[in-house]
N, C-alpha and C. Protein backbone atom coordinates (compact mmCIF):
# COMPACT_ATOMS: atom_id res chain seq x y z
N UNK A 1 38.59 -65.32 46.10
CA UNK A 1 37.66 -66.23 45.47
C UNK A 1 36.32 -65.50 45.24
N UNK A 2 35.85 -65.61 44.09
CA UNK A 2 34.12 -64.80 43.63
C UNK A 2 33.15 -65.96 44.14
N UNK A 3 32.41 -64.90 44.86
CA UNK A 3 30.89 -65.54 44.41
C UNK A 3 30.38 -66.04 43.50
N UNK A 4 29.21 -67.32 43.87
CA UNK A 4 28.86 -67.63 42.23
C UNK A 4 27.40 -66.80 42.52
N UNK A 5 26.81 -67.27 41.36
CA UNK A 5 25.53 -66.34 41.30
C UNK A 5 24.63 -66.80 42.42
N UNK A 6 24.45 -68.10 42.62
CA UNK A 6 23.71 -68.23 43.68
C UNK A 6 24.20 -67.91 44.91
N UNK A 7 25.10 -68.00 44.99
CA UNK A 7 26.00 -67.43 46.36
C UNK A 7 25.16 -65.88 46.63
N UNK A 8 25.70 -65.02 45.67
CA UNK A 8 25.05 -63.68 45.95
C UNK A 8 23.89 -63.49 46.01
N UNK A 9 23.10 -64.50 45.49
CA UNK A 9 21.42 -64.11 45.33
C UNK A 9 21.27 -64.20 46.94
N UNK A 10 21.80 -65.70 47.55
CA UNK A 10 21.67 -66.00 48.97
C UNK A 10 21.86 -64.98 49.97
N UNK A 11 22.93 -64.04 49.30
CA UNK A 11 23.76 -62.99 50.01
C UNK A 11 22.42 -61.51 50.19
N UNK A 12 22.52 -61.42 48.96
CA UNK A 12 21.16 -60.12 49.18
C UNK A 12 20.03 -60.40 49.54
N UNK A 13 19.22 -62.09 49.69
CA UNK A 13 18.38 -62.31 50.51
C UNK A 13 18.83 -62.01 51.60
N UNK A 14 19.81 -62.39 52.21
CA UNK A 14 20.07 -62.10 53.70
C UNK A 14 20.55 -61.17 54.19
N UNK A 15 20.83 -60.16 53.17
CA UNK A 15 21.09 -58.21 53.85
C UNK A 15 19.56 -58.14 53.37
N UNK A 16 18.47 -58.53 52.95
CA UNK A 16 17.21 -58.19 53.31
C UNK A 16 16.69 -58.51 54.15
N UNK A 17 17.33 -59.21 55.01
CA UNK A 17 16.45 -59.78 56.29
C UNK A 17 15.74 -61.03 55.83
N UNK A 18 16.00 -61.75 55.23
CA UNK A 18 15.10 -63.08 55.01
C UNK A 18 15.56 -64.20 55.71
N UNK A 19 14.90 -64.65 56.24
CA UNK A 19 14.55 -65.73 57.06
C UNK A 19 15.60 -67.38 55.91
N UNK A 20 16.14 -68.03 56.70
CA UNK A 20 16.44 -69.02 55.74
C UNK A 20 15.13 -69.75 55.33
N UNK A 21 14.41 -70.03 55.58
CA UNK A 21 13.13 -70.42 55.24
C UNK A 21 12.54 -70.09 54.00
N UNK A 22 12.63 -68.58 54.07
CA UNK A 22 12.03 -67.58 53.36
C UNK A 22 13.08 -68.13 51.84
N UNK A 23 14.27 -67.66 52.24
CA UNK A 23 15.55 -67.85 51.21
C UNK A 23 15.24 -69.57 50.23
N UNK A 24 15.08 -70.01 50.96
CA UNK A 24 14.60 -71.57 50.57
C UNK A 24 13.37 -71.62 49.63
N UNK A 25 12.52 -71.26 50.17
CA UNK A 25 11.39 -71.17 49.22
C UNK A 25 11.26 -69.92 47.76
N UNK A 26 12.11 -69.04 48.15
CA UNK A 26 12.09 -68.11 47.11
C UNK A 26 13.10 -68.58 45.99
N UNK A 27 13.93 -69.26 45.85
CA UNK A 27 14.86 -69.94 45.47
C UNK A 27 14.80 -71.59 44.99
N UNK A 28 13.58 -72.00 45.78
CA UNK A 28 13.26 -73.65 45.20
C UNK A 28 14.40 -74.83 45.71
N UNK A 29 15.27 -74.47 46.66
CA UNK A 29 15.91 -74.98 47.05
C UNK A 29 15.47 -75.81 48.76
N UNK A 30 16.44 -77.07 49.41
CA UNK A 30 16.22 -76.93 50.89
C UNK A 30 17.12 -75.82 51.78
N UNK A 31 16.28 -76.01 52.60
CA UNK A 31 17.33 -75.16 53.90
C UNK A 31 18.65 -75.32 54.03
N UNK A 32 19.23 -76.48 54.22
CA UNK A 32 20.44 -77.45 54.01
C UNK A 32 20.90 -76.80 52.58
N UNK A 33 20.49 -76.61 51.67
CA UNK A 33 21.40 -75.91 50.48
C UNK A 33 21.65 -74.91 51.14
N UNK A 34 20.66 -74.16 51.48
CA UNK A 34 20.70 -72.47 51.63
C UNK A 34 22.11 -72.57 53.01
N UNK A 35 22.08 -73.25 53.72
CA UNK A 35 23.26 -72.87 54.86
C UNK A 35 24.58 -73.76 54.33
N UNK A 36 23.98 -74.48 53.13
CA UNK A 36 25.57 -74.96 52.15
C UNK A 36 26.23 -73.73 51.51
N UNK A 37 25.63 -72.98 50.63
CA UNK A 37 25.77 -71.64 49.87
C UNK A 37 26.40 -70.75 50.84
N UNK A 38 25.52 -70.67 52.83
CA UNK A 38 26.33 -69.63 53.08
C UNK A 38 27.35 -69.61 53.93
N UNK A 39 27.61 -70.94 54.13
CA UNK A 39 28.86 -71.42 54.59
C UNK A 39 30.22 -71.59 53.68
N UNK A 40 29.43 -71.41 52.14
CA UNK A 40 30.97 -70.98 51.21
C UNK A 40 31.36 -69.37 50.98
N UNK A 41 30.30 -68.64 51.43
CA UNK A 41 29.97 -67.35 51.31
C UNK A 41 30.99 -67.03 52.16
N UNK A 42 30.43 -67.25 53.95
CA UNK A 42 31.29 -66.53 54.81
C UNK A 42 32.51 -67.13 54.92
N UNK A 43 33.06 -68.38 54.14
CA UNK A 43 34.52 -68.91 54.11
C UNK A 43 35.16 -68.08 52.95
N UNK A 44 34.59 -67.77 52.04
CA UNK A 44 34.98 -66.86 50.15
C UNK A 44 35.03 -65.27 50.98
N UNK A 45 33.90 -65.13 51.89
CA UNK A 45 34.70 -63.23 52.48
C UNK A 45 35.08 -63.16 53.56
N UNK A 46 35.57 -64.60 54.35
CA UNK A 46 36.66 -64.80 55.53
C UNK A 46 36.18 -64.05 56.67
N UNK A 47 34.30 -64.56 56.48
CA UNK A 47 33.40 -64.18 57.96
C UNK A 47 33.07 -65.20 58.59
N UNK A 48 32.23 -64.91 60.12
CA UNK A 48 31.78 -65.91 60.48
C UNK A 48 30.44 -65.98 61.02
N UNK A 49 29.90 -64.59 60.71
CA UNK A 49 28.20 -64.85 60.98
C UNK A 49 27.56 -64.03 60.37
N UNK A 50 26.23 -64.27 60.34
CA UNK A 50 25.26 -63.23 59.16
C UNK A 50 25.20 -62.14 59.05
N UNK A 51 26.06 -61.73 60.52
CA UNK A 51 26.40 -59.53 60.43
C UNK A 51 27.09 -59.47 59.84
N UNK A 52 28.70 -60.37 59.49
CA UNK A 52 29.45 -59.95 59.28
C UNK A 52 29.63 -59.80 57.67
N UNK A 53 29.09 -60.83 57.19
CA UNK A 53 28.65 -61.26 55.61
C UNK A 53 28.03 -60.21 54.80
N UNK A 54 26.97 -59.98 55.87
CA UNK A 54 25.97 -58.42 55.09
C UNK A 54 26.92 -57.34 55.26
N UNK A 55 27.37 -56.83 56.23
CA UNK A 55 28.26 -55.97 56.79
C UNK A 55 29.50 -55.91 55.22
N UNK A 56 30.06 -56.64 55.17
CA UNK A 56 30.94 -56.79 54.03
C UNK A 56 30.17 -56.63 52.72
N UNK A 57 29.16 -57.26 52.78
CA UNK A 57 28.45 -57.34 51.23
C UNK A 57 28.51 -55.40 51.10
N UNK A 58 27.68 -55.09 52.29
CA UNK A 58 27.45 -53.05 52.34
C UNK A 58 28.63 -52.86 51.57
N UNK A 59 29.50 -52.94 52.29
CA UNK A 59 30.78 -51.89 52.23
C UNK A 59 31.44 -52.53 50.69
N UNK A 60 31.56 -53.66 50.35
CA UNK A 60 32.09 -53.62 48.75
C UNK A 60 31.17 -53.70 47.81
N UNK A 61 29.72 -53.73 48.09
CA UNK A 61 29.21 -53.62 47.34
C UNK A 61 29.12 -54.84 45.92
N UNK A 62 29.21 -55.94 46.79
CA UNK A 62 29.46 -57.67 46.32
C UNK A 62 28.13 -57.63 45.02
């Protein structure tokens, strides 16, 4: 299953280290979206926490 675009935007905020907060406001969205987006994220690359998501994003290069 692909990412959608916001999925990945969410995704490279968070291999930058951004804060969901941060992700929220840079994006115009709530918090509650932002952990909606990355709860389809780490179910779409069959992870289960924010190392493992970035960790994967590195290595294929999402």
């Amino acid at each position: 299953m692909e990412l959608t675009r916001q999925e990945k935007k969410i995704l490279i905020d968070l291999s930058a280290g951004k804060l969901y907060k941060e992700i929220a406001a840079d994006n115009f969205i709530s918090i509650n979206t932002v952990k909606k987006h990355l709860k389809n994220v780490y179910k779409k690359l069959n992870v289960s926490s924010r190392t493992e998501a970035v960790k994967k994003y590195a290595e294929q290069g999402i």
